[in-house]
Protein backbone atom coordinates (compact mmCIF):
# COMPACT_ATOMS: atom_id res chain seq x y z
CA UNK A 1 10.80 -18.53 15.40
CA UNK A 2 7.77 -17.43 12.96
CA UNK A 3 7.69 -14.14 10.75
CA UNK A 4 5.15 -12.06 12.72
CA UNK A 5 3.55 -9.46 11.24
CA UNK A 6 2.20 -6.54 13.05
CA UNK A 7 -0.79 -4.78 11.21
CA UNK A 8 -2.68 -1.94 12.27
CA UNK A 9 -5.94 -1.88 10.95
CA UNK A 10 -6.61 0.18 7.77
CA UNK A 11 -3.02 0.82 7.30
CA UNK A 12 -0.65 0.47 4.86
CA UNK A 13 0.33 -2.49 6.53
CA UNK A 14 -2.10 -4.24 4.88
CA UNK A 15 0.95 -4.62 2.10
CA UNK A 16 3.09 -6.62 3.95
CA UNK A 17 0.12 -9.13 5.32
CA UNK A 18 -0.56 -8.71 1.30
CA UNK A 19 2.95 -10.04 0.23
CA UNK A 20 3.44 -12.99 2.94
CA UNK A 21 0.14 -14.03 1.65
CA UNK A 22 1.28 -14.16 -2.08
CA UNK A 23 4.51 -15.47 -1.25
CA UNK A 24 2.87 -18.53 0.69
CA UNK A 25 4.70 -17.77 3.94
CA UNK A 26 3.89 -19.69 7.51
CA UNK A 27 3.84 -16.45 9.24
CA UNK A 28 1.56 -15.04 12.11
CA UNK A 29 -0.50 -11.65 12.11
CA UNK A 30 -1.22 -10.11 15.20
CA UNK A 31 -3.83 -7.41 14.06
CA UNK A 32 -4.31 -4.39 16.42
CA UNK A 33 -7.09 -2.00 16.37
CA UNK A 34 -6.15 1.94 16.27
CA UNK A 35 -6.29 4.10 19.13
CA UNK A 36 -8.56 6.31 18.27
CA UNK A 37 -6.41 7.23 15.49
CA UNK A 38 -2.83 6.21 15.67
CA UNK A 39 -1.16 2.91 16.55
CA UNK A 40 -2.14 1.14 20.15
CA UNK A 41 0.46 1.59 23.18
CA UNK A 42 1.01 -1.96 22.46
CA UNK A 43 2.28 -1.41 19.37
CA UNK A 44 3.79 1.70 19.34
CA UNK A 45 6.30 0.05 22.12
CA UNK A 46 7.69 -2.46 20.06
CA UNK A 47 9.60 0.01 17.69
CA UNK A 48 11.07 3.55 18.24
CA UNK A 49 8.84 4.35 14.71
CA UNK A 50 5.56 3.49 16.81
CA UNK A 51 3.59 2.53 13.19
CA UNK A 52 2.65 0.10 11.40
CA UNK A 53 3.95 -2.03 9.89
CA UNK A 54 6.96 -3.60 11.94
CA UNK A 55 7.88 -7.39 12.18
CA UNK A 56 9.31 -9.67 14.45
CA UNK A 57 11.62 -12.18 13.18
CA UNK A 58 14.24 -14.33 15.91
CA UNK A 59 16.05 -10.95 17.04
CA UNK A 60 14.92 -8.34 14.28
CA UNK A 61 12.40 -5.84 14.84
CA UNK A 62 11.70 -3.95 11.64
CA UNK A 63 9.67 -0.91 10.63
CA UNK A 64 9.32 0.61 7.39
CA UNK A 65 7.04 -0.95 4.84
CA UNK A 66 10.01 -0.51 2.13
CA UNK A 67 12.47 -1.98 4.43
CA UNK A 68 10.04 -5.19 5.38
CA UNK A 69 9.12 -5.35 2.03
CA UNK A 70 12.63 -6.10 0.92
CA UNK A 71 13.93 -7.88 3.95
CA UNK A 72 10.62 -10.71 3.51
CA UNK A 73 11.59 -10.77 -0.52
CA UNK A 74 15.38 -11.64 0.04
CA UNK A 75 15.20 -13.57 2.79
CA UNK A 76 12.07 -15.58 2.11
CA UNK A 77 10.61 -14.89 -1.35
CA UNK A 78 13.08 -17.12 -2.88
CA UNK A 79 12.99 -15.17 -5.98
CA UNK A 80 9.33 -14.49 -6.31
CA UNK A 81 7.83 -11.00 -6.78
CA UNK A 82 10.98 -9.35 -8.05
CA UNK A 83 12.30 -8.87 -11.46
CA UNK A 84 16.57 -9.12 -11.55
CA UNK A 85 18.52 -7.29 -13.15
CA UNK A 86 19.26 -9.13 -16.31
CA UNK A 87 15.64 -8.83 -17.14
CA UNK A 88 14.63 -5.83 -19.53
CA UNK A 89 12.29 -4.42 -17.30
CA UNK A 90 13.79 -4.30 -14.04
CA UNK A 91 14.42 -0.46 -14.44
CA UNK A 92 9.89 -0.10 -14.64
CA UNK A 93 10.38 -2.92 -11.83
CA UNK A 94 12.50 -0.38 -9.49
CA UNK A 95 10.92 3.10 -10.81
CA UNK A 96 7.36 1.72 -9.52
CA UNK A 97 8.19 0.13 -6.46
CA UNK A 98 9.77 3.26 -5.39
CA UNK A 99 7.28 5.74 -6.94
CA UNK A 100 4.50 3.96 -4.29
CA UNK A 101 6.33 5.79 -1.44
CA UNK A 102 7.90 8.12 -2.64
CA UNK A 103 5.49 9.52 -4.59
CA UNK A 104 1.94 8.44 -4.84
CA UNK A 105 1.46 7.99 -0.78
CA UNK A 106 3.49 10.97 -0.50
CA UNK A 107 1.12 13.15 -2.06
CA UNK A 108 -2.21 11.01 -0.81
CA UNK A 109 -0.66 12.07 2.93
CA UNK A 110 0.27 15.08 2.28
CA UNK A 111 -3.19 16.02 0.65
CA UNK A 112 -4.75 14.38 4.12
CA UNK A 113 -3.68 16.48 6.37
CA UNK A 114 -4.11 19.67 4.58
CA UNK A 115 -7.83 18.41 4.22
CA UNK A 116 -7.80 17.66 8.15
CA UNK A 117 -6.42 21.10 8.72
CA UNK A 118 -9.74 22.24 6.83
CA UNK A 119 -7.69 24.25 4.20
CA UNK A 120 -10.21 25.25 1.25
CA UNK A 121 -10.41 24.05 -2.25
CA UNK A 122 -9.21 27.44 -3.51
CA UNK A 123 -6.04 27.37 -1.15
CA UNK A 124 -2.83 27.48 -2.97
CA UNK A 125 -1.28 24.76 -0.84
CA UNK A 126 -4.33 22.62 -1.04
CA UNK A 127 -4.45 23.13 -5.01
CA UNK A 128 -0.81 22.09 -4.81
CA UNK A 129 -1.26 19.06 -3.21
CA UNK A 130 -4.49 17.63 -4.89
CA UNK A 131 -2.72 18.46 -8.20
CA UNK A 132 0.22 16.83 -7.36
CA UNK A 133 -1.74 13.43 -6.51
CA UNK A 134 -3.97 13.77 -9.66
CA UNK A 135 -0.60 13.99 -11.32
CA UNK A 136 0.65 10.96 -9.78
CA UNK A 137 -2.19 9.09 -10.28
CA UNK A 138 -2.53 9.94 -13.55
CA UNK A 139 0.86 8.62 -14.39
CA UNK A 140 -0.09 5.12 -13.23
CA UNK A 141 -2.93 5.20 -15.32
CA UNK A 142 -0.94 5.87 -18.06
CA UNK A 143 1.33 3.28 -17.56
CA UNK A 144 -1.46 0.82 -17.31
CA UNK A 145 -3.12 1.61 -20.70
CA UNK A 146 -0.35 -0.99 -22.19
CA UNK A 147 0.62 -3.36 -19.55
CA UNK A 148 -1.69 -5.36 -16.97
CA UNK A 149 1.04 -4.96 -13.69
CA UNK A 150 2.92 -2.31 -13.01
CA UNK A 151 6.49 -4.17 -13.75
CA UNK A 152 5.05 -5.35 -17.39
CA UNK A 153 3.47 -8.70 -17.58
CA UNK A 154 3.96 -10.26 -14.47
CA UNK A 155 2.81 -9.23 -10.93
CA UNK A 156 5.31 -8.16 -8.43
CA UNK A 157 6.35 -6.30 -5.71
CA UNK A 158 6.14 -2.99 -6.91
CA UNK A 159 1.64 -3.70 -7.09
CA UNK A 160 1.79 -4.78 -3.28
CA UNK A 161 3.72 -1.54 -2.58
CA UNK A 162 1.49 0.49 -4.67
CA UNK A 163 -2.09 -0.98 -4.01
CA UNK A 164 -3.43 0.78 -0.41
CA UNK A 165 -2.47 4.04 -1.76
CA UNK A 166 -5.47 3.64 -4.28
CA UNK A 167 -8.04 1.69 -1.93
CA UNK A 168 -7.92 1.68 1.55
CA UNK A 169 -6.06 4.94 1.71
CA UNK A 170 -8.68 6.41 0.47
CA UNK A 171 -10.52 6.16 3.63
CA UNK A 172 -8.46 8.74 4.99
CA UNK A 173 -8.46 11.19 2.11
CA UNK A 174 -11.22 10.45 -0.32
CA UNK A 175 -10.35 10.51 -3.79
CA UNK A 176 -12.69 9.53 -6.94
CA UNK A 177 -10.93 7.57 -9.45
CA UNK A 178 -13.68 8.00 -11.92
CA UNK A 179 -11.11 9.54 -14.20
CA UNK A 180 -8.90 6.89 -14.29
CA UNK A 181 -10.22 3.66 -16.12
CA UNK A 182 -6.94 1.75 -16.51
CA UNK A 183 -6.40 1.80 -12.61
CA UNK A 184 -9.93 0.72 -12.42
CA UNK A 185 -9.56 -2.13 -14.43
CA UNK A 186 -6.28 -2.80 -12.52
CA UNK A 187 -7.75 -2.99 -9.24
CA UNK A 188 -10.26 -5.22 -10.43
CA UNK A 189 -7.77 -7.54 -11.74
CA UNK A 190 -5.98 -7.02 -8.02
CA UNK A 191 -9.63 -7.83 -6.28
CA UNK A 192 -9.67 -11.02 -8.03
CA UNK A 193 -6.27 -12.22 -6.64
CA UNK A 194 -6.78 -14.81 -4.04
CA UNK A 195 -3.72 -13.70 -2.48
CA UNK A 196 -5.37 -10.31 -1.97
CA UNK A 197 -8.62 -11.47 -0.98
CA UNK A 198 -7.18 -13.85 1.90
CA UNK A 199 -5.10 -10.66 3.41
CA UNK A 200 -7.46 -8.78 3.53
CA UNK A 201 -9.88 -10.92 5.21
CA UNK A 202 -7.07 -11.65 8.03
CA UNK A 203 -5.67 -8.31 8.07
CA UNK A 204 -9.78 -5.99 7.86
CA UNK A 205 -12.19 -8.29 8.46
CA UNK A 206 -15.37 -6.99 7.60
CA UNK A 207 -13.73 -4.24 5.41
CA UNK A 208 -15.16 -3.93 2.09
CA UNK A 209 -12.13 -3.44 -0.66
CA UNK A 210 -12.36 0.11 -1.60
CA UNK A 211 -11.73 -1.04 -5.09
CA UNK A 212 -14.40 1.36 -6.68
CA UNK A 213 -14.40 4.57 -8.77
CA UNK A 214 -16.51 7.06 -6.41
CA UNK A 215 -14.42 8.87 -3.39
CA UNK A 216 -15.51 6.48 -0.37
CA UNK A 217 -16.91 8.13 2.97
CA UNK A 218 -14.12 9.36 5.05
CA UNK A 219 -12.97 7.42 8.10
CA UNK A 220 -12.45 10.55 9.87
């Protein structure tokens, strides 16, 4: 049976449709529209998670866009997109694949729903929050100043992982990244990837990259 991929739009599934597209897989994407908000009925059924993204593959049903990530890249990325461990940067190669999570979309979520609960600017939560993002995106721009992908020299994993949380994302909780001119230049070297540009015409058609520096106007 085919990989299937099930993306809900403007997600951060739009990394895993990202990664079978740069690996080259035969897969098929079944895209599914939200509802108003969250994840269709249709989707949410298919996984006790009930959000994107989840796969299908034979037997396994998957959530967790860590888990998929890894399970795609060992079982089908026949080495591509990951740096081993006898190479000297395959500590930078774990660090950044993990920060995407557990840092950097951390803080981008946790700074949305504060703004959806219509906390003010001058709430110490709210401070909290936006200070911790500015902090985390800050660190990727400084680790960009001296190397092109986040991993060093080579694109891998770790810049599919890390990617929505500085562009689509941002639909959700607009952010300006008008202080940050290394991850500017990054995503423009990420906008010119065909790999990129191909998932996200399957995955949003008719969605713009939000690969620019001014906070975009909020979904919601």
């Amino acid at each position: 049976m085919v990989l299937t991929v099930h993306h809900l739009g403007r997600s951060q599934s739009e990394r895993i449709v990202w990664l079978c597209e740069e690996l080259g897989l035969d897969y098929q994407l079944k895209v599914y529209d939200r509802s108003p908000l969250l994840a269709p009925p249709e989707l949410k059924k298919l996984h006790p998670l009930e959000t994107a993204p989840m796969i299908t593959d034979g037997h396994v049903t998957l959530a967790e866009s860590g888990a998929i990530m890894e399970y795609i890249l060992v079982k089908y990325g026949k080495g591509k997109l990951v740096v081993g461990p006898e190479e000297k940067n395959y500590a930078d190669y774990l660090y950044w694949l993990y920060f995407a999570n557990g840092t950097l979309q951390l803080s981008v979520s946790r700074n949305m729903f504060l703004r959806m609960a219509q906390l003010p600017a001058d709430n110490q939560a709210m401070g909290a929050v936006v200070s911790r993002r500015e902090h985390a995106v800050g660190l990727i721009n400084d680790r960009l100043k001296d190397n092109e992908w986040l991993a060093g020299k080579g694109f891998t994993a770790a810049d599919v992982m890390t990617v929505v949380s500085l562009t689509t994302m941002r639909l959700f909780m607009p952010y300006s990244l008008e202080s940050y001119p290394n991850v500017l230049a990054y995503l423009k070297r990420v906008g010119a990837r065909d790999g990129y540009k191909r998932a996200m015409a399957k995955g949003d058609p008719g969605l713009e990259p939000v690969l620019g520096a001014k906070a975009p106007k909020p979904l919601m």
